[in-house]
Protein backbone atom coordinates (compact mmCIF):
# COMPACT_ATOMS: atom_id res chain seq x y z
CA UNK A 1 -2.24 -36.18 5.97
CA UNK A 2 -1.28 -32.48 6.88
CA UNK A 3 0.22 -33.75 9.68
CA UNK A 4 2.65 -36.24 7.74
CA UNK A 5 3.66 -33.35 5.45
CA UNK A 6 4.29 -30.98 8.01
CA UNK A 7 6.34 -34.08 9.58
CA UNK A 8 8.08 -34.54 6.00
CA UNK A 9 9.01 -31.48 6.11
CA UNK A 10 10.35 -30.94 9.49
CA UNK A 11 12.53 -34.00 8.48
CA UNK A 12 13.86 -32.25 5.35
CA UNK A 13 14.33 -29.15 6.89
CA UNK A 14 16.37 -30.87 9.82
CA UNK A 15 18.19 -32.89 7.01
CA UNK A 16 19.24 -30.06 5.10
CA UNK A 17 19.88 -28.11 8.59
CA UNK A 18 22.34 -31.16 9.16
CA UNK A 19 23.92 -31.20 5.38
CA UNK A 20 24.65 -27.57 5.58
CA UNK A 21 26.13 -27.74 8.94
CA UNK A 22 28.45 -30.42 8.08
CA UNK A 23 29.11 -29.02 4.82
CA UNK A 24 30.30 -25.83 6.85
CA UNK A 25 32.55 -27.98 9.15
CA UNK A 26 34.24 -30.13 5.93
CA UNK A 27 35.01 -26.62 4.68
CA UNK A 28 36.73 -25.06 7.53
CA UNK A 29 38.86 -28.11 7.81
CA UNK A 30 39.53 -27.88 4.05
CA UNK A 31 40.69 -24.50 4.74
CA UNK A 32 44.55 -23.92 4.13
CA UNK A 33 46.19 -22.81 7.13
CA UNK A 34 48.30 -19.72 6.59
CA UNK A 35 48.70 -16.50 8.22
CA UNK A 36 44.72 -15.76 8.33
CA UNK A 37 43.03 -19.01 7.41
CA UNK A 38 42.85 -22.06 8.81
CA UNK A 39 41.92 -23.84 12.56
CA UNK A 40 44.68 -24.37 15.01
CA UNK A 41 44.55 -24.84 18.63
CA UNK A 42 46.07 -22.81 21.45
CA UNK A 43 46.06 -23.16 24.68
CA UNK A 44 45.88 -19.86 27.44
CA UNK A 45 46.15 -18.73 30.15
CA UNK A 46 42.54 -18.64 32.32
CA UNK A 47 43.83 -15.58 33.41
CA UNK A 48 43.93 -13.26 30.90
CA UNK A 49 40.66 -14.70 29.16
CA UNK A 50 38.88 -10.92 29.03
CA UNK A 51 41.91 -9.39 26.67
CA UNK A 52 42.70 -12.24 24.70
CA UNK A 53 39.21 -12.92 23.32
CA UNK A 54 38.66 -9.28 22.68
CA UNK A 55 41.79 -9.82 20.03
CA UNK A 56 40.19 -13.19 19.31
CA UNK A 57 37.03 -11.84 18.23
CA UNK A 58 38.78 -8.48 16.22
CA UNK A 59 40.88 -11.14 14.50
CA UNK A 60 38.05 -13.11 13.22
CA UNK A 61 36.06 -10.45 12.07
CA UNK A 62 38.76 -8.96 10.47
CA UNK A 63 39.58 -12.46 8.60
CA UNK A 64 36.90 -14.48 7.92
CA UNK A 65 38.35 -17.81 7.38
CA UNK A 66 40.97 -17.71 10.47
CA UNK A 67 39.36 -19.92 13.22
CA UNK A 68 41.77 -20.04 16.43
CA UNK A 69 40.23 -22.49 18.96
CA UNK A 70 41.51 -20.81 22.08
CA UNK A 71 41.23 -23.40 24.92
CA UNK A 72 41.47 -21.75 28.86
CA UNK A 73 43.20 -23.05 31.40
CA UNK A 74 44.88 -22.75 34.84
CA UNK A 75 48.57 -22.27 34.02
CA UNK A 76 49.82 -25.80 35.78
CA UNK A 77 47.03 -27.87 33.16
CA UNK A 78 47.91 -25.05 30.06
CA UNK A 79 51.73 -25.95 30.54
CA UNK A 80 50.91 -29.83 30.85
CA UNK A 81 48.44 -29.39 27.62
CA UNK A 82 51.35 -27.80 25.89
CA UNK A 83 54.17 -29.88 27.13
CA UNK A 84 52.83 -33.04 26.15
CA UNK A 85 49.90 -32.61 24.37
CA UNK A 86 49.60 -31.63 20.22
CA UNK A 87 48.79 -27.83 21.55
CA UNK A 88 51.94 -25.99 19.51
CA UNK A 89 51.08 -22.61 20.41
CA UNK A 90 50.38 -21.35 24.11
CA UNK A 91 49.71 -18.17 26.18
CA UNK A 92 50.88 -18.04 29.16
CA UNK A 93 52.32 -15.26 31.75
CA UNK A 94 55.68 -16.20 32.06
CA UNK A 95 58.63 -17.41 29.72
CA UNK A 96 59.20 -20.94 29.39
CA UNK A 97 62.13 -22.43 31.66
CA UNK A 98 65.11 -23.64 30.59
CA UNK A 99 64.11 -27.21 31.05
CA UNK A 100 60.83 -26.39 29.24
CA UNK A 101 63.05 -25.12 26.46
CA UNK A 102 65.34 -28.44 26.41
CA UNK A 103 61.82 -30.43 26.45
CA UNK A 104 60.36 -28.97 23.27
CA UNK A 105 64.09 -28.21 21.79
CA UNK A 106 64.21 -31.91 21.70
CA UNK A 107 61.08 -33.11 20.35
CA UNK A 108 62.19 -30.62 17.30
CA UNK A 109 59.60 -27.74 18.83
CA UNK A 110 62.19 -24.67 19.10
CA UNK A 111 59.88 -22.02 20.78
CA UNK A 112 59.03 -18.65 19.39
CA UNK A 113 58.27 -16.10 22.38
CA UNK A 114 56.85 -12.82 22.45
CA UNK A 115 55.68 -10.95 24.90
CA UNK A 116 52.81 -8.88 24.02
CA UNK A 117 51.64 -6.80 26.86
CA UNK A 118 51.73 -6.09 30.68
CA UNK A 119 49.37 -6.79 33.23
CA UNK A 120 49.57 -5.29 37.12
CA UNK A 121 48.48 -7.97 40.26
CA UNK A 122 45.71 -5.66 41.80
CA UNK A 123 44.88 -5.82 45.38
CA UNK A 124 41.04 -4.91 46.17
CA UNK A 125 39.35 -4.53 49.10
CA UNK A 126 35.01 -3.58 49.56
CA UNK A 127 33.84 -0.43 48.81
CA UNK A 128 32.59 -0.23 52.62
CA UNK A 129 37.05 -0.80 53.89
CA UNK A 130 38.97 1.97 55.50
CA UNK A 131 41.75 -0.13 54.00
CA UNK A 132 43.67 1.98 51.01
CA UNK A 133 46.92 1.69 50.99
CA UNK A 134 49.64 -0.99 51.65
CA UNK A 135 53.44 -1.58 51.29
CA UNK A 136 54.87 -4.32 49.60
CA UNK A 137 57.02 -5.37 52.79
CA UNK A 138 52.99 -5.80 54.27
CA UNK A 139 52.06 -7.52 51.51
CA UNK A 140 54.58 -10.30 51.94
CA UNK A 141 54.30 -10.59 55.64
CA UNK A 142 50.50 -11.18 55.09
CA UNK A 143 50.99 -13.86 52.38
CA UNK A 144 53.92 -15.55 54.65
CA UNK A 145 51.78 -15.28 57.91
CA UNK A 146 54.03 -13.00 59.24
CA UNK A 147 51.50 -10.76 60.86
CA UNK A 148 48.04 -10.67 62.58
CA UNK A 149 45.37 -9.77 60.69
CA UNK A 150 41.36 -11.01 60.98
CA UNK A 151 40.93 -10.39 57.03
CA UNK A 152 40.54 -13.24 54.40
CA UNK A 153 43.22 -13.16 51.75
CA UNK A 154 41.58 -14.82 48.55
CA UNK A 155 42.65 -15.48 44.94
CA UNK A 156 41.67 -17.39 42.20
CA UNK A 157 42.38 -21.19 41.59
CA UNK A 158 45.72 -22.59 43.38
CA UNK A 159 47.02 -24.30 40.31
CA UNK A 160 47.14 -20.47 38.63
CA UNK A 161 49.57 -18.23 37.38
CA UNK A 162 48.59 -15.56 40.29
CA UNK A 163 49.00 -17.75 42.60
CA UNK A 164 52.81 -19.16 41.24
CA UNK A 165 53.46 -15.34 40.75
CA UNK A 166 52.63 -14.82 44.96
CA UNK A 167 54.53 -17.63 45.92
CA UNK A 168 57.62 -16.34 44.01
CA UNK A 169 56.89 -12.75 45.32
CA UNK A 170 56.72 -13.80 48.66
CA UNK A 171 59.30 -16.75 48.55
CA UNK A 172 57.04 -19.04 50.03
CA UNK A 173 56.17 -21.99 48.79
CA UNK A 174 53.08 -22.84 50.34
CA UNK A 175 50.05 -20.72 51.88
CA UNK A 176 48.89 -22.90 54.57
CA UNK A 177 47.47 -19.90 56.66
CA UNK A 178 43.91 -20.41 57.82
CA UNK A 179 43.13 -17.07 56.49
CA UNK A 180 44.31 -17.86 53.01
CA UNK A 181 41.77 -18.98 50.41
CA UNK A 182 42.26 -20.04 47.08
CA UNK A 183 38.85 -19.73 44.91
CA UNK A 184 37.84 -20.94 41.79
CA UNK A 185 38.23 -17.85 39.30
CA UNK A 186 39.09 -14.41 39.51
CA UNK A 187 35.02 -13.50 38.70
CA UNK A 188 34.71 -16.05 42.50
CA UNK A 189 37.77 -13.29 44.07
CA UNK A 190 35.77 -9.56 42.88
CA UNK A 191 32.50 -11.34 43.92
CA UNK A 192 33.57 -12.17 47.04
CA UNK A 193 35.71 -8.87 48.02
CA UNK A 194 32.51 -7.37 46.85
CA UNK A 195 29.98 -9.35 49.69
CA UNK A 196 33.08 -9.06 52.47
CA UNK A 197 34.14 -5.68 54.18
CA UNK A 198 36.80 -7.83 55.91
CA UNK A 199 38.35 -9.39 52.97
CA UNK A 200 41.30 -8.39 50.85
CA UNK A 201 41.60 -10.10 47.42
CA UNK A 202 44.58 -10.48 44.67
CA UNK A 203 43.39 -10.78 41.50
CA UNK A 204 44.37 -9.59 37.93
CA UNK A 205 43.53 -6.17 36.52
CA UNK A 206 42.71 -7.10 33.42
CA UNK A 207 39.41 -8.20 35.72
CA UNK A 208 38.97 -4.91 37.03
CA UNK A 209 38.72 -3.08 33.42
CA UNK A 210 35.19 -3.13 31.63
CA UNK A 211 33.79 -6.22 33.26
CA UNK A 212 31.15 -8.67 31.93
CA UNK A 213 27.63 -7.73 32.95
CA UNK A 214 27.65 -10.95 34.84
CA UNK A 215 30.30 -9.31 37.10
CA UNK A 216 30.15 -5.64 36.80
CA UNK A 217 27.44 -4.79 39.49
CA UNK A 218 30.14 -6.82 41.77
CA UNK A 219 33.79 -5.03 40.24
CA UNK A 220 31.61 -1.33 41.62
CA UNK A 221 31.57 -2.57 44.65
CA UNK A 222 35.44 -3.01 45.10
CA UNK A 223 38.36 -0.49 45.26
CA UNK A 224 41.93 -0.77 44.43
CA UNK A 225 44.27 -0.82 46.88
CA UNK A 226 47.38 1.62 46.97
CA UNK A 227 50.84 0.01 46.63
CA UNK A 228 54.32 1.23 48.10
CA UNK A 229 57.73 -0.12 47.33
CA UNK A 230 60.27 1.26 50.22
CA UNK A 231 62.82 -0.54 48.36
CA UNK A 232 62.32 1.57 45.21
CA UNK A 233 64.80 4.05 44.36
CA UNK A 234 62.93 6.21 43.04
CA UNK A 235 59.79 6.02 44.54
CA UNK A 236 60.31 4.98 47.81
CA UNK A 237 57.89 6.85 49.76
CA UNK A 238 54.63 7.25 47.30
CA UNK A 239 51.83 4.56 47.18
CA UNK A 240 50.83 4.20 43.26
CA UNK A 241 47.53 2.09 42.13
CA UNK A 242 47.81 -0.27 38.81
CA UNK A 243 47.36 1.80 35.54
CA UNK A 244 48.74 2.12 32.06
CA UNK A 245 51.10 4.89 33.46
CA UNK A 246 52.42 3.75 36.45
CA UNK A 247 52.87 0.49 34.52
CA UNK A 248 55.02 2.27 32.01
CA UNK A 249 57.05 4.36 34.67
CA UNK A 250 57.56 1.21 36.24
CA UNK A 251 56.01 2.88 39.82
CA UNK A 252 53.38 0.46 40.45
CA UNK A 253 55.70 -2.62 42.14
CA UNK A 254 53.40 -5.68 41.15
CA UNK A 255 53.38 -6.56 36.92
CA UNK A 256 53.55 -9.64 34.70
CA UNK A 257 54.13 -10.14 31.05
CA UNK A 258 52.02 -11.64 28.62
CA UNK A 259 53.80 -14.23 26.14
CA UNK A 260 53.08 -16.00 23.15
CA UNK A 261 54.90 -19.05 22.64
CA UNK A 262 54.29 -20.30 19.38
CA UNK A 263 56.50 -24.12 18.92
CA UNK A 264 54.29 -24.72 15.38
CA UNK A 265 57.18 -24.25 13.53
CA UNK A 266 56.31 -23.22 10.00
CA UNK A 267 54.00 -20.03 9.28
CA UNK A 268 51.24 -20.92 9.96
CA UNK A 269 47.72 -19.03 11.60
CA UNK A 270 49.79 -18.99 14.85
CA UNK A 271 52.63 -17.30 13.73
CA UNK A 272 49.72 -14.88 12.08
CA UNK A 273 48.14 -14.25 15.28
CA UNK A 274 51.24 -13.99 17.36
CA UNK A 275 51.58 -10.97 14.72
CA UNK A 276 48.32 -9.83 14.73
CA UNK A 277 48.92 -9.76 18.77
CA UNK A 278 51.94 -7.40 17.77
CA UNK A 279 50.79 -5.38 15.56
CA UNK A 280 49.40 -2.00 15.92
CA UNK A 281 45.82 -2.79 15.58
CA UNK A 282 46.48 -5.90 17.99
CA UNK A 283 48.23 -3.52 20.07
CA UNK A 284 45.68 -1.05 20.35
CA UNK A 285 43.34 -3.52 21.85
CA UNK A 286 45.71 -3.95 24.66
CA UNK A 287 45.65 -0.29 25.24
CA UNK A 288 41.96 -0.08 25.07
CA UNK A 289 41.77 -2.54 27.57
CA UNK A 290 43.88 -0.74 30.46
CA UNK A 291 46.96 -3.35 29.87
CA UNK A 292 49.86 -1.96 28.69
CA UNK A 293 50.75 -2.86 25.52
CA UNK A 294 54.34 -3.78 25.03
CA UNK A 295 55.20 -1.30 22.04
CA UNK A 296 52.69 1.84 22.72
CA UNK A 297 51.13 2.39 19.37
CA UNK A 298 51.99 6.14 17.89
CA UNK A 299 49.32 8.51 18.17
CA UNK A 300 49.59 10.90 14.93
CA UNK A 301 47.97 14.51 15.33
CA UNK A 302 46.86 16.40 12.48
CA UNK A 303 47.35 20.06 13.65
CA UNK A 304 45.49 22.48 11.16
CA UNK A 305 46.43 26.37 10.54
């Protein structure tokens, strides 16, 4: 008998378990969407998955009934999703074409774009490398198999924004070098710089900046790799490593933006998080993070007699 009740009860408790649960769900898809309520898709960039879920999470637990379902992809399957699928807001690291913008113009989706923040293209090598410096004349040579080297050039998945961002750095359209490896992720890229002295990896530096725990023991065990620009005019001669202020001075040669393209179309949460993205607090983040924001947040200081 004791073991019927306690079976009873299991059932109820499961039951209930289930109830409240859906209950839950039927709400937030009763919620109104507006600025801060509401669920809407988007669709990013795999990319930059570390910053944007650090403003993710801020945003939600700054307004409780905003629920943005941020799905990651490579940028080729992120522009497809948003292209032709019902995605109407995406973040991706590069404005949308012209063509892009005739496509959504004329399904009556004029795009909304904003760019948000700046990220650098690191270059790492192993701890263990004499390696430290390059120019961005070497850099190009490498990627166009222009020069002998025995290292392994890696980066993350070939259908990425990185590796669309080489190609049009290098103006080649193809890396069919044997030395050349595209990986899965940018995690795959530290972790195997980190395991190779003889490898070179280009990954983003949003990566680099207060890893995961699953990666961090491997991110130690990299450096960054010095970049020169002899076609700069006014730093033609110094080799400058990916930070906030060489970002800013425009000394370190290799950046992307980060955009939000928002086709929705009425004011809705993505509009509100395209403006949370903006906004001081949202821009603060970015700055925590090592990116560069792209409006520095003011700094007041309170100087007492």
């Amino acid at each position: 008998m004791n073991k019927i009740r306690l079976a009873l009860t299991g059932v109820a408790l499961i039951s209930a378990s289930l109830i409240y649960s859906c209950s839950q769900k039927d709400k937030k898809a009763e919620l109104k969407e507006d600025f801060t309520s509401g669920t809407v898709k988007f669709i990013a960039d795999e990319s930059f998955k570390p910053i944007i879920g650090e403003e993710e999470y801020i945003f939600e637990s700054l307004f409780e009934n905003a629920h943005p379902e941020i799905i990651y992809r490579s940028e080729n399957e992120a522009l497809n999703l948003f292209l032709n699928d019902s995605i109407r807001v995406a973040i991706l690291s590069r404005e949308p074409t012209a063509d892009e913008i005739k496509v959504l113009k004329s399904r009556n989706l004029p795009p909304d774009v904003s760019r948000f923040a700046i990220d650098a293209v690191a270059l790492i090598v192993n701890k263990a490398s004499a390696d430290t410096l390059i120019t961005v004349q070497e850099i190009k040579k490498m990627l166009n198999g222009d020069t002998k080297t025995d290292k392994n050039i890696v980066f993350d998945n070939p259908n990425s924004s990185l590796v669309r961002y080489l190609k049009d750095f290098s103006g080649n359209k193809e890396f069919k070098q044997k030395n050349i490896y595209a990986l899965k992720s940018n995690k795959e890229v530290i972790e195997y710089v980190s395991k190779h002295e003889g490898a070179i990896g280009i990954t983003g530096f949003s990566w680099l900046n207060d890893p995961d725990a699953d990666y961090a023991a491997a991110v130690k065990n990299v450096k960054i790799v010095g970049v020169k620009d002899e076609a700069s005019k006014s730093f033609p001669n110094d080799y400058f490593k990916p930070s906030q202020s060489t970002l800013v001075l425009k000394q370190y040669p290799l950046s992307r933006g980060l955009y939000i393209i928002n086709c929705s179309g009425k004011m809705g949460l993505g509009t509100g998080f395209a403006s949370f993205l903006l906004s001081d607090r949202g821009q603060r983040i970015i700055l925590k993070s090592g990116l560069l924001p792209d409006s520095i947040p003011a700094r007041e200081i309170n100087i007492k007699k």
